[in-house]
Protein backbone atom coordinates (compact mmCIF):
# COMPACT_ATOMS: atom_id res chain seq x y z
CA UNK A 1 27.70 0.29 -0.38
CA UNK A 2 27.72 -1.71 -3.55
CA UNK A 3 24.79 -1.93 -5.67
CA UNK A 4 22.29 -4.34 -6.14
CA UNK A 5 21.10 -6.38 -9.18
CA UNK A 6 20.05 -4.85 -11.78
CA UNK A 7 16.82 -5.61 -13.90
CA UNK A 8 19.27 -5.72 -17.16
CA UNK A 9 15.88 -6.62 -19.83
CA UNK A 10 12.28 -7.97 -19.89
CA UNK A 11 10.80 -9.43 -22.39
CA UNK A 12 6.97 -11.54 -23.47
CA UNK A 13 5.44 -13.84 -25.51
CA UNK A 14 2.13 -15.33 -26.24
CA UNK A 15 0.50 -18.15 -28.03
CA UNK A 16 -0.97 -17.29 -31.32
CA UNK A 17 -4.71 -18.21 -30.89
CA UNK A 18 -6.56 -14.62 -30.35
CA UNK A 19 -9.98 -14.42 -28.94
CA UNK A 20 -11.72 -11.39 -28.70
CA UNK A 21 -13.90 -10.43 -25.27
CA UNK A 22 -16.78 -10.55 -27.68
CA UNK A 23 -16.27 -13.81 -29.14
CA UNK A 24 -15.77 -14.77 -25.68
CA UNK A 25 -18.94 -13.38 -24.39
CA UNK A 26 -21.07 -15.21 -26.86
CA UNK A 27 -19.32 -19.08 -25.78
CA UNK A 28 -19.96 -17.73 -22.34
CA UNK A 29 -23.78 -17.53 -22.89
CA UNK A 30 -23.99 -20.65 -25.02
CA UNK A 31 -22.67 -22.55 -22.28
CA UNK A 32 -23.57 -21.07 -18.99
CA UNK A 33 -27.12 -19.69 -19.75
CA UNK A 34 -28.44 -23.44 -18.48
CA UNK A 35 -27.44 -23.10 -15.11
CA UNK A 36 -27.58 -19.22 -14.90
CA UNK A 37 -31.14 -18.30 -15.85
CA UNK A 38 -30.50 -14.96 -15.02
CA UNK A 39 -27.33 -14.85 -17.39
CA UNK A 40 -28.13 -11.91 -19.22
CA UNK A 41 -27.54 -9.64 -16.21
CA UNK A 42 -23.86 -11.87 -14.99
CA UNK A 43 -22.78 -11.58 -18.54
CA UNK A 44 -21.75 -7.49 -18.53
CA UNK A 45 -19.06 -8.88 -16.34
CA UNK A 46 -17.32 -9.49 -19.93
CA UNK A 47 -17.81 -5.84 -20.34
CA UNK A 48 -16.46 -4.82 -17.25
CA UNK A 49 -13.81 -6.95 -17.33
CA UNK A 50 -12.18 -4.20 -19.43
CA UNK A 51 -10.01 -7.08 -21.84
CA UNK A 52 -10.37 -6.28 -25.32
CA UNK A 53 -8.96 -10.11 -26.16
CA UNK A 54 -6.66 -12.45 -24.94
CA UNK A 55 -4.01 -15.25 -26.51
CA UNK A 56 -4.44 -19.00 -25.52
CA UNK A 57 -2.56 -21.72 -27.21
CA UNK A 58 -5.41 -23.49 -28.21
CA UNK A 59 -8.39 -22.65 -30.68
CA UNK A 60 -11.77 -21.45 -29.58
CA UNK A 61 -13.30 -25.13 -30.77
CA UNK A 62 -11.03 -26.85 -28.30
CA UNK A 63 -13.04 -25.00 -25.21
CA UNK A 64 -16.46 -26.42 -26.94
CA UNK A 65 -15.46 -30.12 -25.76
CA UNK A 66 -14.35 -31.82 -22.21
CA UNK A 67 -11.10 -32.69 -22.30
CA UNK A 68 -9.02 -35.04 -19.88
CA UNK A 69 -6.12 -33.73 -17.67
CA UNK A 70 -3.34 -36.12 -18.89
CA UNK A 71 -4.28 -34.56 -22.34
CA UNK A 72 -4.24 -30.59 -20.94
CA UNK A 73 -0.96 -31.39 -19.38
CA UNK A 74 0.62 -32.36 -22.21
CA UNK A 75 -0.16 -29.78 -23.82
CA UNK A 76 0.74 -27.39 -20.92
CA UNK A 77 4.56 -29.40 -21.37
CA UNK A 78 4.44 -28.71 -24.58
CA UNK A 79 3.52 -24.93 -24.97
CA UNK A 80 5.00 -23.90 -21.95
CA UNK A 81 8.73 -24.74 -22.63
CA UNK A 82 7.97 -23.01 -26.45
CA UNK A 83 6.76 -19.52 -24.73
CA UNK A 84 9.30 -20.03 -21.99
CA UNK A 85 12.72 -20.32 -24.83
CA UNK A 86 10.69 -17.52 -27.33
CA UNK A 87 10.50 -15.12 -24.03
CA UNK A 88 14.11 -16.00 -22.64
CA UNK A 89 15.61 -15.89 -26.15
CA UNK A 90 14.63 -12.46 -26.44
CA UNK A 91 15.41 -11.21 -22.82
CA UNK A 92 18.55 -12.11 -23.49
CA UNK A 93 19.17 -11.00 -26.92
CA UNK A 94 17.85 -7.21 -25.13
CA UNK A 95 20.61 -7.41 -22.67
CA UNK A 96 23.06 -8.52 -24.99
CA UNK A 97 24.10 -11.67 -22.60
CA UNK A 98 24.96 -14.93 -24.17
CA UNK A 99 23.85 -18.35 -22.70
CA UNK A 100 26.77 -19.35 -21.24
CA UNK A 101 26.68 -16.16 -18.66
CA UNK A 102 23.58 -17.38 -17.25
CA UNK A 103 24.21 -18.62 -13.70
CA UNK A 104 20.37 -19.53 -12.50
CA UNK A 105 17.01 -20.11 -13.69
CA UNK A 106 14.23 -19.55 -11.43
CA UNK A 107 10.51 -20.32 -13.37
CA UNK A 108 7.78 -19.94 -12.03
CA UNK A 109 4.34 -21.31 -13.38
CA UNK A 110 1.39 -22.68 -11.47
CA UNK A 111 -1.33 -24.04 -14.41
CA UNK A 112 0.50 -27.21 -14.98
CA UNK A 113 2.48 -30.25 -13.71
CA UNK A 114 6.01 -30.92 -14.93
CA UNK A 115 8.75 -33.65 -13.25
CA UNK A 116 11.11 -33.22 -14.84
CA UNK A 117 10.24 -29.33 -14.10
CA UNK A 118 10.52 -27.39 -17.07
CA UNK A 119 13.57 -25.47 -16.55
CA UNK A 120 15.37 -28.82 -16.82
CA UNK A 121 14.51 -28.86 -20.61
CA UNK A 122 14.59 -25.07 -21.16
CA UNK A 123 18.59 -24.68 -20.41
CA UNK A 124 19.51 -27.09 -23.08
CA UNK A 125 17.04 -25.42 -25.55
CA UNK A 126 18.81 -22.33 -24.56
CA UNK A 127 22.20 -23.47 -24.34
CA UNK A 128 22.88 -22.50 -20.55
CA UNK A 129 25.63 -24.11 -19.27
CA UNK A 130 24.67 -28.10 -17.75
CA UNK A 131 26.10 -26.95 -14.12
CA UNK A 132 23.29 -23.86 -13.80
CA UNK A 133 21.36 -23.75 -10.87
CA UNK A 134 17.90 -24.60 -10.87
CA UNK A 135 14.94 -22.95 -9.04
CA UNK A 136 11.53 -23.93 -9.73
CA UNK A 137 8.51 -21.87 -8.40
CA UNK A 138 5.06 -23.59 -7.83
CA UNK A 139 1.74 -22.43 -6.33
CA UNK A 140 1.80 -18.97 -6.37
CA UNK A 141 -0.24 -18.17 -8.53
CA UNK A 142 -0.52 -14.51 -9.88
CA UNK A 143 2.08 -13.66 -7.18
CA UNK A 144 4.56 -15.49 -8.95
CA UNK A 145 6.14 -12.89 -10.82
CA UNK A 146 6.74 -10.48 -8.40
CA UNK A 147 7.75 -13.24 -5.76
CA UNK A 148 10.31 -15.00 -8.63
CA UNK A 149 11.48 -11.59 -9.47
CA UNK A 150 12.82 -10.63 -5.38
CA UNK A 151 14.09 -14.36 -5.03
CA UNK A 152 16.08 -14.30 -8.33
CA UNK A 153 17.41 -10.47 -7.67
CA UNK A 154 18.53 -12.18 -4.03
CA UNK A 155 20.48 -15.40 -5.52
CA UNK A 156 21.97 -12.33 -8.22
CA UNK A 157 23.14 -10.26 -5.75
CA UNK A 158 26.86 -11.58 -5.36
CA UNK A 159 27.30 -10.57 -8.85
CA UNK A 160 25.64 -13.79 -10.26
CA UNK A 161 23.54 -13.25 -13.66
CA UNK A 162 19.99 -14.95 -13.22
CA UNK A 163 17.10 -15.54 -15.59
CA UNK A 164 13.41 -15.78 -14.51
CA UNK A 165 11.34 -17.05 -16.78
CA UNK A 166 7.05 -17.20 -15.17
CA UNK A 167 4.99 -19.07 -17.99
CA UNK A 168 1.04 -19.54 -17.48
CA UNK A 169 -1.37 -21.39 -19.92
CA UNK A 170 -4.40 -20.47 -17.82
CA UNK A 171 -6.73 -21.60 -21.01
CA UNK A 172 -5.85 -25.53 -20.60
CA UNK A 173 -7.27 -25.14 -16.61
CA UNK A 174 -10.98 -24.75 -18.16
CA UNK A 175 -13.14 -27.21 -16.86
CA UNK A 176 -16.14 -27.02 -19.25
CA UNK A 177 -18.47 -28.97 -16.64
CA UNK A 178 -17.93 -26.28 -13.80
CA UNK A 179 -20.87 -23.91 -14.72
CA UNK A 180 -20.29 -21.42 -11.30
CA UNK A 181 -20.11 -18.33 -11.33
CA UNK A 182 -16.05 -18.46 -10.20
CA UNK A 183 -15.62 -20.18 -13.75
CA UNK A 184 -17.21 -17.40 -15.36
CA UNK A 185 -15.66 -15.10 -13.89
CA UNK A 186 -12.30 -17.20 -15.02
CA UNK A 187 -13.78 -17.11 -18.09
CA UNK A 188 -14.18 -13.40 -18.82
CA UNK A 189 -10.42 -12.56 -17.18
CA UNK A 190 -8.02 -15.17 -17.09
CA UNK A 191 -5.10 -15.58 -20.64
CA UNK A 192 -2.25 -17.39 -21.82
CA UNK A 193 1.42 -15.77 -21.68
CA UNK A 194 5.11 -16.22 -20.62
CA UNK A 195 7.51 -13.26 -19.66
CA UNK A 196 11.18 -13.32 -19.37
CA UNK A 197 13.64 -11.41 -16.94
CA UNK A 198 16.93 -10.77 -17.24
CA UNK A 199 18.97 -9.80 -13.58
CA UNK A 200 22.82 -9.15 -12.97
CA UNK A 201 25.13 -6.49 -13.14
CA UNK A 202 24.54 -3.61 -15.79
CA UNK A 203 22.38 -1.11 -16.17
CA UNK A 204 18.68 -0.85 -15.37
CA UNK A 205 15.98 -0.31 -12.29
CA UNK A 206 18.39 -1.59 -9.20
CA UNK A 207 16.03 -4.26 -6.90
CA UNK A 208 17.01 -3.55 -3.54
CA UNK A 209 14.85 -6.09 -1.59
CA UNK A 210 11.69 -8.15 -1.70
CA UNK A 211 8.73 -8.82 0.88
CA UNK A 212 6.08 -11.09 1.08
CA UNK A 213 2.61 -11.19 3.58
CA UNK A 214 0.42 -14.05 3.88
CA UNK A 215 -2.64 -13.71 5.76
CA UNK A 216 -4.17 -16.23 8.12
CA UNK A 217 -7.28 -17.36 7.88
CA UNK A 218 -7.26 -16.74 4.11
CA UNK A 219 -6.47 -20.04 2.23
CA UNK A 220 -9.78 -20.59 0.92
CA UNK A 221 -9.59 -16.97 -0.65
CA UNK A 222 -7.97 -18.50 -4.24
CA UNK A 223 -6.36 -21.51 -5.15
CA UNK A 224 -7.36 -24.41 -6.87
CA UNK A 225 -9.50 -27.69 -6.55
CA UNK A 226 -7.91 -30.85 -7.92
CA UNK A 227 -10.87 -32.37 -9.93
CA UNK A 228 -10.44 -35.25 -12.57
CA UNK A 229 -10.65 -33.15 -15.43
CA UNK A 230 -7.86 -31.33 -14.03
CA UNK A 231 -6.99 -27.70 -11.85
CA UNK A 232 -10.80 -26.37 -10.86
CA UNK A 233 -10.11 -22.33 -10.56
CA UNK A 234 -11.55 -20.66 -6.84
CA UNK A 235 -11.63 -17.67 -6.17
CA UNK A 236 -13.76 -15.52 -3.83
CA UNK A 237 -15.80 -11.91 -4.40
CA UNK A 238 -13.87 -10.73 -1.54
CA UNK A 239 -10.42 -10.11 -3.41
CA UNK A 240 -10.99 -6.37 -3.97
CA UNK A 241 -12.25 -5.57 -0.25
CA UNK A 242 -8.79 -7.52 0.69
CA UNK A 243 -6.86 -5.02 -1.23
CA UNK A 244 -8.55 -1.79 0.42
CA UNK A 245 -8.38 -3.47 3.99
CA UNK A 246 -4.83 -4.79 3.87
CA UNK A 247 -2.68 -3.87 0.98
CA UNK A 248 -1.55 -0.38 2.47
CA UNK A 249 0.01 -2.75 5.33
CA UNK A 250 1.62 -4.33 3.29
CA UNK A 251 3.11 -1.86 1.45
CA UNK A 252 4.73 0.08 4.14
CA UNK A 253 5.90 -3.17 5.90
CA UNK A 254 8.09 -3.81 2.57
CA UNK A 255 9.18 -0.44 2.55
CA UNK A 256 10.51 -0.08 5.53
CA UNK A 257 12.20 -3.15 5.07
CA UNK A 258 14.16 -1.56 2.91
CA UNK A 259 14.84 1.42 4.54
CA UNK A 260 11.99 3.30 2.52
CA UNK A 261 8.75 5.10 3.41
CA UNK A 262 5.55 4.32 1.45
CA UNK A 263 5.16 8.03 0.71
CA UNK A 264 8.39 8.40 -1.09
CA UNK A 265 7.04 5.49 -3.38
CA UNK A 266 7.02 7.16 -7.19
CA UNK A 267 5.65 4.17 -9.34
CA UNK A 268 3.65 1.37 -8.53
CA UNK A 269 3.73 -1.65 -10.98
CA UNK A 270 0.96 -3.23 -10.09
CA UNK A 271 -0.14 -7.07 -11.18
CA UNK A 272 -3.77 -6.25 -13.03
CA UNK A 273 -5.97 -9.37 -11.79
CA UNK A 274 -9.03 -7.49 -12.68
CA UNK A 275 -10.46 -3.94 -13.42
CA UNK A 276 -11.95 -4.04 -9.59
CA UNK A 277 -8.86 -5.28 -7.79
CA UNK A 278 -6.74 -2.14 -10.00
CA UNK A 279 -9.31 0.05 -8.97
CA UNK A 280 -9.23 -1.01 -5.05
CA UNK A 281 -4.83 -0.82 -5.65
CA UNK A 282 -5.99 2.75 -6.64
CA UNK A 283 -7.78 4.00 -3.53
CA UNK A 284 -5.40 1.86 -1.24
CA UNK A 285 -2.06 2.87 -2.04
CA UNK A 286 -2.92 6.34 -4.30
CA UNK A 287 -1.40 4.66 -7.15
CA UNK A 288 -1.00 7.78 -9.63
CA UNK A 289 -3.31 7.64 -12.92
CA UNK A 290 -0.15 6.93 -14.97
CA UNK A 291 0.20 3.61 -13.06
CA UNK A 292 -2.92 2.45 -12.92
CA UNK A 293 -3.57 3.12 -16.91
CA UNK A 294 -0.08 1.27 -17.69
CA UNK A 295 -1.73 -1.95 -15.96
CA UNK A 296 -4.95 -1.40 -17.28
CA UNK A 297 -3.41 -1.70 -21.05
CA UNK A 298 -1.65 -4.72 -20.40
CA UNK A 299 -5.01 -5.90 -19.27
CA UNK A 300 -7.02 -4.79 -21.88
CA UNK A 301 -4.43 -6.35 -24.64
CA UNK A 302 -3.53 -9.51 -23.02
CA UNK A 303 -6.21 -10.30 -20.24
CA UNK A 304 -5.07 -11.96 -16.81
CA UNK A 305 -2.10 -13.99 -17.38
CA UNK A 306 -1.42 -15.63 -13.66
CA UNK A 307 2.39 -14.58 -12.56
CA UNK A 308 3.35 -13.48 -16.19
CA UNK A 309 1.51 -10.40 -16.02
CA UNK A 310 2.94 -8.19 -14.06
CA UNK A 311 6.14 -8.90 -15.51
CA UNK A 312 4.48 -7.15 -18.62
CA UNK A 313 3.93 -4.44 -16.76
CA UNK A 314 7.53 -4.15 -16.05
CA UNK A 315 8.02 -4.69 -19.47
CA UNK A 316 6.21 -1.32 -20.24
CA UNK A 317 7.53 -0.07 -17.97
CA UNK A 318 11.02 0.21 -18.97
CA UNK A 319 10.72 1.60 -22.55
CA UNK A 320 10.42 4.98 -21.03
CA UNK A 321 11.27 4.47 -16.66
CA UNK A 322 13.42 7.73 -15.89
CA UNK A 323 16.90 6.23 -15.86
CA UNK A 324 19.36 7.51 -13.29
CA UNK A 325 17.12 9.27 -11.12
CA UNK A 326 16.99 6.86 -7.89
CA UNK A 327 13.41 7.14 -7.53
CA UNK A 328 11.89 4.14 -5.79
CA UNK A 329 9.16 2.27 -7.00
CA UNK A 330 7.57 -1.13 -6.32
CA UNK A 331 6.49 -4.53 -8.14
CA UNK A 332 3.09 -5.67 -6.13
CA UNK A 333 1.08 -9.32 -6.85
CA UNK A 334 -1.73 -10.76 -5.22
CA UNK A 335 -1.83 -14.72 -5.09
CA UNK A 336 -3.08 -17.93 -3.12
CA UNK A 337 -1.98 -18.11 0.73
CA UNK A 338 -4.19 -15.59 0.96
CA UNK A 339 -0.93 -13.52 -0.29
CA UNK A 340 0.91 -10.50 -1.35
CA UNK A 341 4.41 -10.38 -3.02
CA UNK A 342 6.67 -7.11 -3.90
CA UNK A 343 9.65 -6.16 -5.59
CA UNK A 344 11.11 -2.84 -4.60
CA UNK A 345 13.76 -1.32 -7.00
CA UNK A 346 15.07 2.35 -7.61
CA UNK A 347 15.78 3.70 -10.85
């Protein structure tokens, strides 16, 4: 039986604007302490959050003022195709592949609007060949990643070599008027970033299938509200009591899809939407401490960047997986549908 694609690199990048959880705390209370008179006991949420800072591609002054959507989206165009060619670039200067061997570019992103989509720019930026096929990836949200990552290992597996490229600028969604507590939330969690994967023959972790659940009844779980000042964030409190109740399911369902038990699972790279939805992954799958804490840094560093994240986790990941030794592991995201996405691979 031949092999399957290989993840050949990974690679990041983020905007160069750093805010610190603190700083952040302090706009938080400026702004949302006149329609949260108790926000002195909401705001340890910042605390809890367990983000140290985050990168957004715009300064903390441009938060202080309302801003139109045609002028977020441009700057979403703008800064998106920049992160997306700085991560590519170096995904493929870590595989050693040159432009021309790239074959298909699947990128995902959900916190802007692009016709062109963006890919069309980014493989003349990057000097893929004019002929490459195309894939973009809209909507999923924070399952993004692992969902681009099982579609582009399936379009790589005839031997094809396929770049993914997820970009999120979840700063330029901030709608300063929306004072709820979903936006606060947002506002405590949610980051800028764009992550880069390389997939083909070579070595590295082999994906051997993807798997995706959506559960009825669950649309209204996260997603987003189309307001004029833009993409309105919602989300609902229920996210980690999802995970416990359903993500076990899930899990075993995409294992044995691939001819795998759950049990014989060794890592779990798991997308880190918050510290409560890592710590419900935790109790529901028996993630080992190892796993957890590699998502938790990522986290802590970088904050929630939407379908980019996990793909830092992977990133991590590699600089020290056990190479060779055909244990299995899996690449889990939760996103809107209500939704989960995995990647399975073996090492």
């Amino acid at each position: 039986m031949s092999r399957g694609p290989a993840i050949l690199s990974v690679a990041t990048a983020v905007p160069p604007h750093r805010i610190a959880q603190e700083e952040a705390k302090e706009f938080a209370r400026a702004l949302f302490s006149s329609s949260h008179r108790d926000i002195e006991r909401l705001l340890p949420l910042f605390d809890n959050a367990r983000v140290e800072g985050r990168n957004f591609c715009v300064p903390r002054e441009w938060f202080e003022k309302d801003h139109p959507f045609p002028e977020k989206n441009a700057l979403y165009e703008g800064w998106a195709l920049e992160l997306s060619e700085k991560a590519a670039r170096r995904a493929l200067g870590r595989a050693g592949v040159g432009p021309e061997e790239v074959e298909a570019v699947f990128l995902v992103s959900t916190t802007g609007l692009s016709t062109p989509s963006l890919d069309s720019r980014l493989i003349f930026r990057l000097g893929l060949p004019p002929h490459v096929r195309r894939v973009p990836l809209w909507g999923l949200g924070c399952a993004g990643g692992a969902a681009g990552l099982a579609l582009a290992a399936d379009y790589a597996r005839p031997g094809r070599t396929v770049l993914l490229v997820a970009v999120e600028l979840c700063g330029l969604t901030f709608v300063r008027g929306d004072l709820s507590k979903s936006n606060l939330v947002a506002t405590s969690l949610f980051a800028d970033g764009a992550a880069a994967a390389l997939l083909g023959e070579g070595e590295g972790p082999e994906v051997i299938g993807g798997h995706s659940t959506t559960w009825p009844g669950t649309e209204d779980v996260m997603g987003w509200e189309v307001v004029e000042e833009g993409l309105k964030v919602r989300f609902a409190r229920s996210v980690p009591r999802l995970v416990e109740e359903r993500m076990a399911r899930s899990v075993e369902a995409a294992c044995r899809a691939c001819g795998l038990e759950a049990g014989e699972l060794r890592h779990h790279l798991l997308h880190p939407g918050g510290a409560k939805v890592l710590a419900a992954y935790e109790r529901a799958l028996e993630a080992s401490p190892g796993d957890i804490e590699r998502s938790l840094g990522v986290l802590r560093e970088f904050g929630n960047m939407s379908s980019a994240t996990v793909l830092f986790v992977l990133e991590r990941f590699l600089e020290g997986y056990p190479a060779g030794s055909g244990e299995p592991g899996i690449i889990s995201a939760l996103g809107p549908g209500f939704a989960a996405e995995h990647a399975l691979f073996r090492c």
